[in-house]
Protein backbone atom coordinates (compact mmCIF):
# COMPACT_ATOMS: atom_id res chain seq x y z
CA UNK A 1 -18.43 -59.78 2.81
CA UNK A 2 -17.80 -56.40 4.43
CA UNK A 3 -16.98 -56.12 7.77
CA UNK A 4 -16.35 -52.64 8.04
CA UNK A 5 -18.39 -50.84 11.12
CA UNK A 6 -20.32 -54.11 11.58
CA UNK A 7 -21.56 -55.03 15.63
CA UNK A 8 -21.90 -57.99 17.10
CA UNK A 9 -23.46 -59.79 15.35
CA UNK A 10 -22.28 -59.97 11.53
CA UNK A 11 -24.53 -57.91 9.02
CA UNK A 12 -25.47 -55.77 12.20
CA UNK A 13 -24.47 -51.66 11.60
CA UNK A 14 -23.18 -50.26 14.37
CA UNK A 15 -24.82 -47.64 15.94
CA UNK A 16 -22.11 -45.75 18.31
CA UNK A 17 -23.44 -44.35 21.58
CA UNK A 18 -20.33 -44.29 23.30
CA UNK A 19 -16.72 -43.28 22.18
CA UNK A 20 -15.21 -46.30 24.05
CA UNK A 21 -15.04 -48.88 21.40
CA UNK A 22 -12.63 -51.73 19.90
CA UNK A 23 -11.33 -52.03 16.19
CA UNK A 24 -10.97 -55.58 15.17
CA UNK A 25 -9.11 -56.19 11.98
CA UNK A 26 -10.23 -58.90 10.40
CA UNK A 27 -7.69 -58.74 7.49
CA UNK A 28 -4.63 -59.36 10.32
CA UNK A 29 -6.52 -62.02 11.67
CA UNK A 30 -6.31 -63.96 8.05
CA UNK A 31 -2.53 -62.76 7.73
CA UNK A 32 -1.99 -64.68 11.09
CA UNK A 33 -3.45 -67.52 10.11
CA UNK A 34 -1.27 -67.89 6.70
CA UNK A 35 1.75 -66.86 8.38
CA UNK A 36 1.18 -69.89 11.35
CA UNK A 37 0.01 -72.39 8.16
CA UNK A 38 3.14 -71.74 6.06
CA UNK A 39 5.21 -72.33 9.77
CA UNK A 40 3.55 -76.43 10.24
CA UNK A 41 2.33 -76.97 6.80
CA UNK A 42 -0.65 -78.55 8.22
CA UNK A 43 -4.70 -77.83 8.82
CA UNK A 44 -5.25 -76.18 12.03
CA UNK A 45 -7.95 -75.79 14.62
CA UNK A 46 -9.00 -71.78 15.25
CA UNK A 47 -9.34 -71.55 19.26
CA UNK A 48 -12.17 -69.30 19.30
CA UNK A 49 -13.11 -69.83 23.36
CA UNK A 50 -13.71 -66.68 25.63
CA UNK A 51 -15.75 -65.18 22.64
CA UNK A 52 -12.22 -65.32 20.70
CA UNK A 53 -10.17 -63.77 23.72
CA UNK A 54 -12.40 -61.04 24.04
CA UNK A 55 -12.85 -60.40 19.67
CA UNK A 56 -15.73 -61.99 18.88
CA UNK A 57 -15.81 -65.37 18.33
CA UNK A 58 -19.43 -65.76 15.89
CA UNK A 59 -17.85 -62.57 13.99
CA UNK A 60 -14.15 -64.16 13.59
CA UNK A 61 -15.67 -67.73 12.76
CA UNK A 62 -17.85 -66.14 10.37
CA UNK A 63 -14.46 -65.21 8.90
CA UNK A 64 -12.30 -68.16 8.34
CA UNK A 65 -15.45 -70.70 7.59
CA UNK A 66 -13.98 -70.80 4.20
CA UNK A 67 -10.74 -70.17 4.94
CA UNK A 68 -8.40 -73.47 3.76
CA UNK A 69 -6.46 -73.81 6.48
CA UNK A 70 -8.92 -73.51 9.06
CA UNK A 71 -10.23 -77.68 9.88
CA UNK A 72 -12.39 -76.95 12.75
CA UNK A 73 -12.80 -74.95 15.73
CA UNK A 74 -12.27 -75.06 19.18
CA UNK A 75 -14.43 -73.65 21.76
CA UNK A 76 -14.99 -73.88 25.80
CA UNK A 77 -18.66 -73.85 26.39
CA UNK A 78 -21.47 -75.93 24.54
CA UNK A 79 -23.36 -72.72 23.90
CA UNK A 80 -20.44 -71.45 21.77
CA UNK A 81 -20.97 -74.12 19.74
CA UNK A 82 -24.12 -74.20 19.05
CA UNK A 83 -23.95 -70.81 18.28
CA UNK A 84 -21.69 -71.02 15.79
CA UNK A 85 -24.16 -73.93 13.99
CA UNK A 86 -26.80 -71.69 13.99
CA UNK A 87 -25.40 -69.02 11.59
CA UNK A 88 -24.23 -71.46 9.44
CA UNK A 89 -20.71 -72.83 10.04
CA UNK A 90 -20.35 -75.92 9.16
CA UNK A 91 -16.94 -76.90 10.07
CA UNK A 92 -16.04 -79.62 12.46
CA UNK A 93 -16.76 -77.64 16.22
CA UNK A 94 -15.23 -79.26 19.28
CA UNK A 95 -15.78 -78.29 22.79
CA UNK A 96 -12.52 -78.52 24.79
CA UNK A 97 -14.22 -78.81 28.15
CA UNK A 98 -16.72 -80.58 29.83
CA UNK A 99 -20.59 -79.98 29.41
CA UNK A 100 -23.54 -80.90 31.34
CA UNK A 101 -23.78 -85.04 31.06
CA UNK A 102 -27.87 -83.96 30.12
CA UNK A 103 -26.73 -81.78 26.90
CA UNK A 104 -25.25 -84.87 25.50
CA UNK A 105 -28.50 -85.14 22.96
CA UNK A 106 -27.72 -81.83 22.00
CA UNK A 107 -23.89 -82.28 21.06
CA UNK A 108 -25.16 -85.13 18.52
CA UNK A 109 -27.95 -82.96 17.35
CA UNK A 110 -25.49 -80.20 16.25
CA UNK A 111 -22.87 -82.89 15.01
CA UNK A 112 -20.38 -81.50 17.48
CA UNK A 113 -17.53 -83.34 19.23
CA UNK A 114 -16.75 -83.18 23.22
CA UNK A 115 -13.74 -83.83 24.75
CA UNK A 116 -12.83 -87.14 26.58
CA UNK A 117 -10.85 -86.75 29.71
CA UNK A 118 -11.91 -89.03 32.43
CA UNK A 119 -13.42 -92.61 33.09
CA UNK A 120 -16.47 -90.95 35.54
CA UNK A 121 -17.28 -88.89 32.62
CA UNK A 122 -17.20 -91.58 30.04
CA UNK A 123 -19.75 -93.35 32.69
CA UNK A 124 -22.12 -89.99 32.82
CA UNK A 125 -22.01 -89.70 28.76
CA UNK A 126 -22.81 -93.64 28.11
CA UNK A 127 -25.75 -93.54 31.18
CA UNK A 128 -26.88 -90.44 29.31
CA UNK A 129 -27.00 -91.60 25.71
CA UNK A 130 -30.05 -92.58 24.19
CA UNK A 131 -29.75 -91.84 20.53
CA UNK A 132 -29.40 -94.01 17.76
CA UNK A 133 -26.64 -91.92 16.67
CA UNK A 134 -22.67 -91.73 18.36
CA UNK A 135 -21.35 -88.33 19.79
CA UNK A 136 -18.08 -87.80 18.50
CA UNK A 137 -15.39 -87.04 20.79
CA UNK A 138 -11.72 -86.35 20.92
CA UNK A 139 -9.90 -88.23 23.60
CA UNK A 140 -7.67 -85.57 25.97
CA UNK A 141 -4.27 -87.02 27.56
CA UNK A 142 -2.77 -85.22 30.59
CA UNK A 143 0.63 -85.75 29.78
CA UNK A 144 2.29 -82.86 32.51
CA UNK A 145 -0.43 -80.11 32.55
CA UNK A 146 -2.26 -81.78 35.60
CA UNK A 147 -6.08 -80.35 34.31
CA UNK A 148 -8.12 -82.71 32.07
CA UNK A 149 -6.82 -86.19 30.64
CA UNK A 150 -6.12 -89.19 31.40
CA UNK A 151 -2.14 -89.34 32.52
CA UNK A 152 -0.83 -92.84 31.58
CA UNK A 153 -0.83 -95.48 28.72
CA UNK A 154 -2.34 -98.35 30.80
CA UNK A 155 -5.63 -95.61 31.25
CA UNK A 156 -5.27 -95.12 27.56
CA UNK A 157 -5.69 -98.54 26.78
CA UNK A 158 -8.44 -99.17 29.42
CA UNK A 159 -10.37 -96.46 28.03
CA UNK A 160 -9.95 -97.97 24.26
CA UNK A 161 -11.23 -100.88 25.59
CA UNK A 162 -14.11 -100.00 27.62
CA UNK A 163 -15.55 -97.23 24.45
CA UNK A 164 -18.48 -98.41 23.13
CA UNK A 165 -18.51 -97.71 19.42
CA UNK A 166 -22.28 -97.30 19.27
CA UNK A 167 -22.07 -94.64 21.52
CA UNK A 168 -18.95 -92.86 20.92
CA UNK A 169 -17.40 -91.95 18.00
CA UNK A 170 -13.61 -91.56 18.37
CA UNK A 171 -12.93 -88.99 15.98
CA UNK A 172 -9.12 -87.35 17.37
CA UNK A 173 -6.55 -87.48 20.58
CA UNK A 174 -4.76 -84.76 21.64
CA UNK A 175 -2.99 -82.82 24.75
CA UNK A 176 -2.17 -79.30 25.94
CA UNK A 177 1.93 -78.41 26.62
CA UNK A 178 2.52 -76.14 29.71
CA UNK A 179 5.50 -74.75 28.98
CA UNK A 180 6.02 -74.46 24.98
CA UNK A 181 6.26 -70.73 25.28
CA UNK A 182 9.25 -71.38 28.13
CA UNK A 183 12.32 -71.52 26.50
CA UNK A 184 14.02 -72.08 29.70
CA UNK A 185 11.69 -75.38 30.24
CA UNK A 186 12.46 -77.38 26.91
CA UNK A 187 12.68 -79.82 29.01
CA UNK A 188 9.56 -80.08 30.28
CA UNK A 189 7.89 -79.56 27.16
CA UNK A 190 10.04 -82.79 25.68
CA UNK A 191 9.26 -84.86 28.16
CA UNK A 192 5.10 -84.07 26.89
CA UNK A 193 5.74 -84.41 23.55
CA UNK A 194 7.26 -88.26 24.12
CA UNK A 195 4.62 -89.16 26.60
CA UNK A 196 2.22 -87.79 24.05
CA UNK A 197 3.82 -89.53 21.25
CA UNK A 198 4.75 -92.99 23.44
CA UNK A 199 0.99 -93.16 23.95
CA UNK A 200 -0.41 -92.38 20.33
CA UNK A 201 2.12 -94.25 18.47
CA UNK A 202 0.73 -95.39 15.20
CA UNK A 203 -2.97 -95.53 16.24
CA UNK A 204 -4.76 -93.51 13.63
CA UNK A 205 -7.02 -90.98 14.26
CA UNK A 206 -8.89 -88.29 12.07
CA UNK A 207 -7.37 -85.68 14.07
CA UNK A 208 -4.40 -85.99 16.09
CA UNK A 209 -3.44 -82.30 17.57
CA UNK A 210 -0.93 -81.13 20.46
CA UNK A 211 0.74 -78.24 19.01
CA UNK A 212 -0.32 -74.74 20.61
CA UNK A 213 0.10 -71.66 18.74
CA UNK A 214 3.84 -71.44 21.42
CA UNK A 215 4.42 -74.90 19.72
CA UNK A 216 3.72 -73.89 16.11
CA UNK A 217 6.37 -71.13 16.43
CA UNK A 218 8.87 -72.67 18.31
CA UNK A 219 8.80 -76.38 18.15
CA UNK A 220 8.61 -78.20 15.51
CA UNK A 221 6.25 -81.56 15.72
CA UNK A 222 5.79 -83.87 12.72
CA UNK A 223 3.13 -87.14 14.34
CA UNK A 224 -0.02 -84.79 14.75
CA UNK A 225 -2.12 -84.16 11.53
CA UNK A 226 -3.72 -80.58 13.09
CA UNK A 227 -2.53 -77.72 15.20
CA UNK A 228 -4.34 -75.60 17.35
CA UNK A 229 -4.34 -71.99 16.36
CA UNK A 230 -4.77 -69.54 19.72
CA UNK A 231 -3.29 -66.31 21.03
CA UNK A 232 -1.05 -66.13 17.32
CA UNK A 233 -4.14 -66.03 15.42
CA UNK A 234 -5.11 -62.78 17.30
CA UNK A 235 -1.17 -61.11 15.90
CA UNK A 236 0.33 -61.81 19.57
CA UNK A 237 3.12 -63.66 20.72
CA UNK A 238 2.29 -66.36 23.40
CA UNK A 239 5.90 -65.61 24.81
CA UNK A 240 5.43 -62.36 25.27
CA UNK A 241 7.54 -60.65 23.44
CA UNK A 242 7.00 -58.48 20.40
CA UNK A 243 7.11 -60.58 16.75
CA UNK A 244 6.91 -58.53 13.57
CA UNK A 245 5.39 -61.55 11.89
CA UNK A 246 2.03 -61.22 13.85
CA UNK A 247 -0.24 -58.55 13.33
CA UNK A 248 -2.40 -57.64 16.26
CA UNK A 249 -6.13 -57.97 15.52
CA UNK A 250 -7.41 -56.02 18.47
CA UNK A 251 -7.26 -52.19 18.81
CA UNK A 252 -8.85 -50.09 21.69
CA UNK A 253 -9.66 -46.58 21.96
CA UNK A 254 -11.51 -43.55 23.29
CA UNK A 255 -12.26 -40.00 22.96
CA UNK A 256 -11.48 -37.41 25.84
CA UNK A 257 -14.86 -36.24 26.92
CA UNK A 258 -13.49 -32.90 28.87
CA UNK A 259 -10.52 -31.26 29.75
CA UNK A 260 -9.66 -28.33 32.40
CA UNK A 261 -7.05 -26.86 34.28
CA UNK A 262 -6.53 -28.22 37.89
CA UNK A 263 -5.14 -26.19 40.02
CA UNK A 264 -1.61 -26.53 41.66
CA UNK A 265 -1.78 -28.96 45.01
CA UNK A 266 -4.97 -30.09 44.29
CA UNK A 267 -6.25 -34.42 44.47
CA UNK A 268 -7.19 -36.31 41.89
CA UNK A 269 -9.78 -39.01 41.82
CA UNK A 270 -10.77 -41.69 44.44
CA UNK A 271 -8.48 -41.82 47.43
CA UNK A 272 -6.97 -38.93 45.81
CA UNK A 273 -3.65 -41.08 44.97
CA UNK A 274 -2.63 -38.03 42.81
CA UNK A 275 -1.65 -34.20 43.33
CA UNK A 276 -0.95 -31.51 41.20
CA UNK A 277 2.77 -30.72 40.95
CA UNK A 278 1.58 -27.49 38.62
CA UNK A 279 -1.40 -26.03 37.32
CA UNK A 280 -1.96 -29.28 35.00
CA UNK A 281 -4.28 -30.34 32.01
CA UNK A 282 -6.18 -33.06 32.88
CA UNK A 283 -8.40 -35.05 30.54
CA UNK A 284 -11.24 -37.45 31.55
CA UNK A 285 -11.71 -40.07 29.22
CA UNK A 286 -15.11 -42.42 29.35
CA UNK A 287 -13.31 -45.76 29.72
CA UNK A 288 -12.49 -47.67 33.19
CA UNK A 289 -12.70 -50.98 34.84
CA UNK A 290 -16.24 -51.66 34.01
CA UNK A 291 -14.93 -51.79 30.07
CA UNK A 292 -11.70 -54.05 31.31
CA UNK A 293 -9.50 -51.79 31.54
CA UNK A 294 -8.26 -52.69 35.22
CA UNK A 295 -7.22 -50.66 38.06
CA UNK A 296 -3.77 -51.47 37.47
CA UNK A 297 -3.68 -49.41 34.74
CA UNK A 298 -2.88 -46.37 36.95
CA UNK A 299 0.00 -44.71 36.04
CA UNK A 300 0.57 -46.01 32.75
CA UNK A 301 0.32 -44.08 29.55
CA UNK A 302 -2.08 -43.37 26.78
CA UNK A 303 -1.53 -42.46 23.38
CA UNK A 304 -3.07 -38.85 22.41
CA UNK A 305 -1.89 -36.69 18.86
CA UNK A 306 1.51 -38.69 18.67
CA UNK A 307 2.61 -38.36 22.62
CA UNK A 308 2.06 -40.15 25.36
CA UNK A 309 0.45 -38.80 28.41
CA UNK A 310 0.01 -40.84 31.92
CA UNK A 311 -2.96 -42.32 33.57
CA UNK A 312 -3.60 -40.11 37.11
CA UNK A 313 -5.18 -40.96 40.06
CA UNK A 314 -7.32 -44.48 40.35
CA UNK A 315 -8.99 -45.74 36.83
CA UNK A 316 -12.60 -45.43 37.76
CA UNK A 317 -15.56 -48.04 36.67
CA UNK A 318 -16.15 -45.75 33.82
CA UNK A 319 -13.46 -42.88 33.26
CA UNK A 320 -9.52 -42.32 33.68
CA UNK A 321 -8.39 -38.83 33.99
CA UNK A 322 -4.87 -38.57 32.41
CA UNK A 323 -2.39 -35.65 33.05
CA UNK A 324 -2.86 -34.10 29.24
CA UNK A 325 -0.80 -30.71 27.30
CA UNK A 326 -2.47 -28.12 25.79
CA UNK A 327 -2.26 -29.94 22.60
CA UNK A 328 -5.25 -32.33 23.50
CA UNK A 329 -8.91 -31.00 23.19
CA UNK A 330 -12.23 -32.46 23.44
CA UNK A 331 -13.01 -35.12 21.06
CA UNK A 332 -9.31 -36.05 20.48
CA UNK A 333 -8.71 -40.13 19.82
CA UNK A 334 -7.10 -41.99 22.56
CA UNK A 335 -5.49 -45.19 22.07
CA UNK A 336 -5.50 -47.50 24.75
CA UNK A 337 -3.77 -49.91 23.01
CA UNK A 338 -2.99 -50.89 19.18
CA UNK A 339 -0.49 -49.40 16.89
CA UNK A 340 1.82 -47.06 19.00
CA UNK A 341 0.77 -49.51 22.47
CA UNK A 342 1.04 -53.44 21.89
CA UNK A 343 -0.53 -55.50 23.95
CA UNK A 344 2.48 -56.95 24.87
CA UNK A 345 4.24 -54.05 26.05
CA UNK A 346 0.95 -53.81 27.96
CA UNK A 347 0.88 -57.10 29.46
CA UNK A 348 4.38 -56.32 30.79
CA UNK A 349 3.30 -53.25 32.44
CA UNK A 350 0.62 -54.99 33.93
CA UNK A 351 2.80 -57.95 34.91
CA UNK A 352 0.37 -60.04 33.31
CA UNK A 353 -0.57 -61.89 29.72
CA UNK A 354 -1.96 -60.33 26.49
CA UNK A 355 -4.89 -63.08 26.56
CA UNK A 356 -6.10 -61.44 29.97
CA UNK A 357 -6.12 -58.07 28.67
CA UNK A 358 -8.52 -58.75 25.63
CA UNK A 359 -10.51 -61.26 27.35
CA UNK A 360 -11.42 -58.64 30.45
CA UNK A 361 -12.44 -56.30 27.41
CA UNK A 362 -15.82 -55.97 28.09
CA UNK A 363 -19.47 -56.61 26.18
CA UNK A 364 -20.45 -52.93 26.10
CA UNK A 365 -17.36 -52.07 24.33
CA UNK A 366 -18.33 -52.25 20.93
CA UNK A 367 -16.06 -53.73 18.69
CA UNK A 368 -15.96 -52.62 15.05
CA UNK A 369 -15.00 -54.87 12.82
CA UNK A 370 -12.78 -54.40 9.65
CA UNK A 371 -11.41 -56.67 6.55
């Protein structure tokens, strides 16, 4: 299938109103994917939650349903799930949250699994259950993350014990690490991995998954059967830092919609935070913090015609004006990020992560989507 200028939802042309819009590269996306396989040499489990950190999560399941490394996908939200059933993937879908103890029905229904992570929800699920037919679930361990799980092997095997088997279907066990993409808190992360291991041991399990996409590039792990496959999959480094072996998936641009000459001494934009050193260029360009592109951005650069030119004054819910040359006219492509701007170096600038960048990239940016 083509991808190419395709909307949200897949087989949908885009139509273009606005010149704020996101380039999704569906071909990196697969190149991440066989990069992180060939790494763990073992199926994986595409995290696809937050709408796929901001990408699209129907359009990039859509593209790995028959991909051979991808097992199954993880989600945060029922809805996502579902979703993803009803145009036609028919993968193994599990929600990595909670969901409404009433939606139960619905989870067997669309033959997807729910994560496990407390005795008070175990009671909800089994007062709730009324089919003739198990929900399958995955049981979650805290083993240091303090979040969802149960924390020690005496709640593991009370648990075990208490499951009834016409209700539940145990179909994996897993945990999240906190600090895999920490090199300064090995430590830490060793201490999960044996407390993960201690408590598994030799039970067998369809799917038995710990390993983060951190994990999968810096740690190797040989007792779980599946890895999960997050922020990597997307061609960004959960450390950080840049990594020529990831592609980013995720592009972001604009067009400048004017430009004009502002006077020496003049103000720039709310508060007027900026003046005029010179007669300056400016250019105002139609994105702001209504399209995720956050206040902090002020100050930073763009990239316009092979320079860089810097954000000035306060990013706006809909437009930035950036201090320009006379090299940049009306109509000109700005990147926000992508080729000559990673989202790392981003994230850095921001004193923040990648994953909160594209996952603040909002709905009415339209993402385009290319393989």
């Amino acid at each position: 299938m083509d991808y190419t200028k395709k909307g949200k939802e897949v087989g949908e042309m885009v139509t273009k109103y606005r010149d704020t819009y996101a380039i999704i590269r569906l071909d990196n996306l697969v190149k991440n994917v066989e990069t992180l396989y060939q790494k763990v040499q073992k199926p994986m489990m595409a995290i696809i939650k937050a709408n796929a950190y901001g990408h699209g999560y129907k359009q990039v399941a859509e593209a790995l349903k028959d991909n051979p490394h991808i097992a199954m996908y993880g989600v945060a939200t029922l809805k996502e799930a579902i979703d993803l059933r009803k145009i036609g993937i028919d993968k193994d879908i599990l929600v990595l949250g909670a969901i409404h103890e009433e939606d139960e029905h619905l989870a067997v229904e669309y033959d997807i699994s729910l994560t496990m992570f407390s005795f008070e929800y175990l009671q909800a699920l089994q007062k709730q259950h009324s089919g003739n037919k198990p929900v399958k679930i995955h049981i979650k361990l805290d083993t240091g993350m303090n979040r969802l799980g149960f924390k020690t092997l005496a709640d593991y095997q009370s648990l075990m014990r208490n499951i009834d088997s016409q209700v539940f279907d145990v179909e994996g066990i897993f945990t999240h690490f906190a600090t895999a993409d920490d090199p300064s808190q090995d430590d830490e992360y060793q201490k999960q991995v044996d407390m993960f291991h201690n408590i598994v041991k030799n039970h067998k399990f369809k799917y038995i998954h710990c390993q983060n996409s951190a994990a999968m590039l810096y740690h190797p792990e040989y007792q779980s059967n599946l890895s999960r496959i997050g922020i990597a999959m997307y061609g960004v480094d959960p450390t950080g830092e840049e990594n020529d072996e990831l592609k980013q998936v995720m592009s972001l641009y604009s067009q400048v919609a004017m430009v004009k000459i502002v006077p020496k001494g003049e103000k720039i934009g709310y508060g007027m935070t900026y003046q005029t050193k010179d007669d300056e260029y400016i250019a105002t360009i139609p994105i702001g913090y209504a399209d995720g592109l956050i206040r902090a951005n002020q100050g930073r650069n763009v990239y316009i015609n092979g320079k860089y030119y810097p954000i000035v004054g306060r990013v706006c819910m809909d437009q930035i004006m950036v201090k320009i040359d006379e090299n940049v006219k009306v109509h000109d492509k700005v990147e926000i990020f992508g080729e000559h701007i990673s989202l790392s170096s981003m994230a850095k600038d921001l004193q923040t992560i990648p994953y909160e960048i594209t996952c603040l990239i909002s709905e009415r940016v339209e993402r385009i989507y290319k393989k």
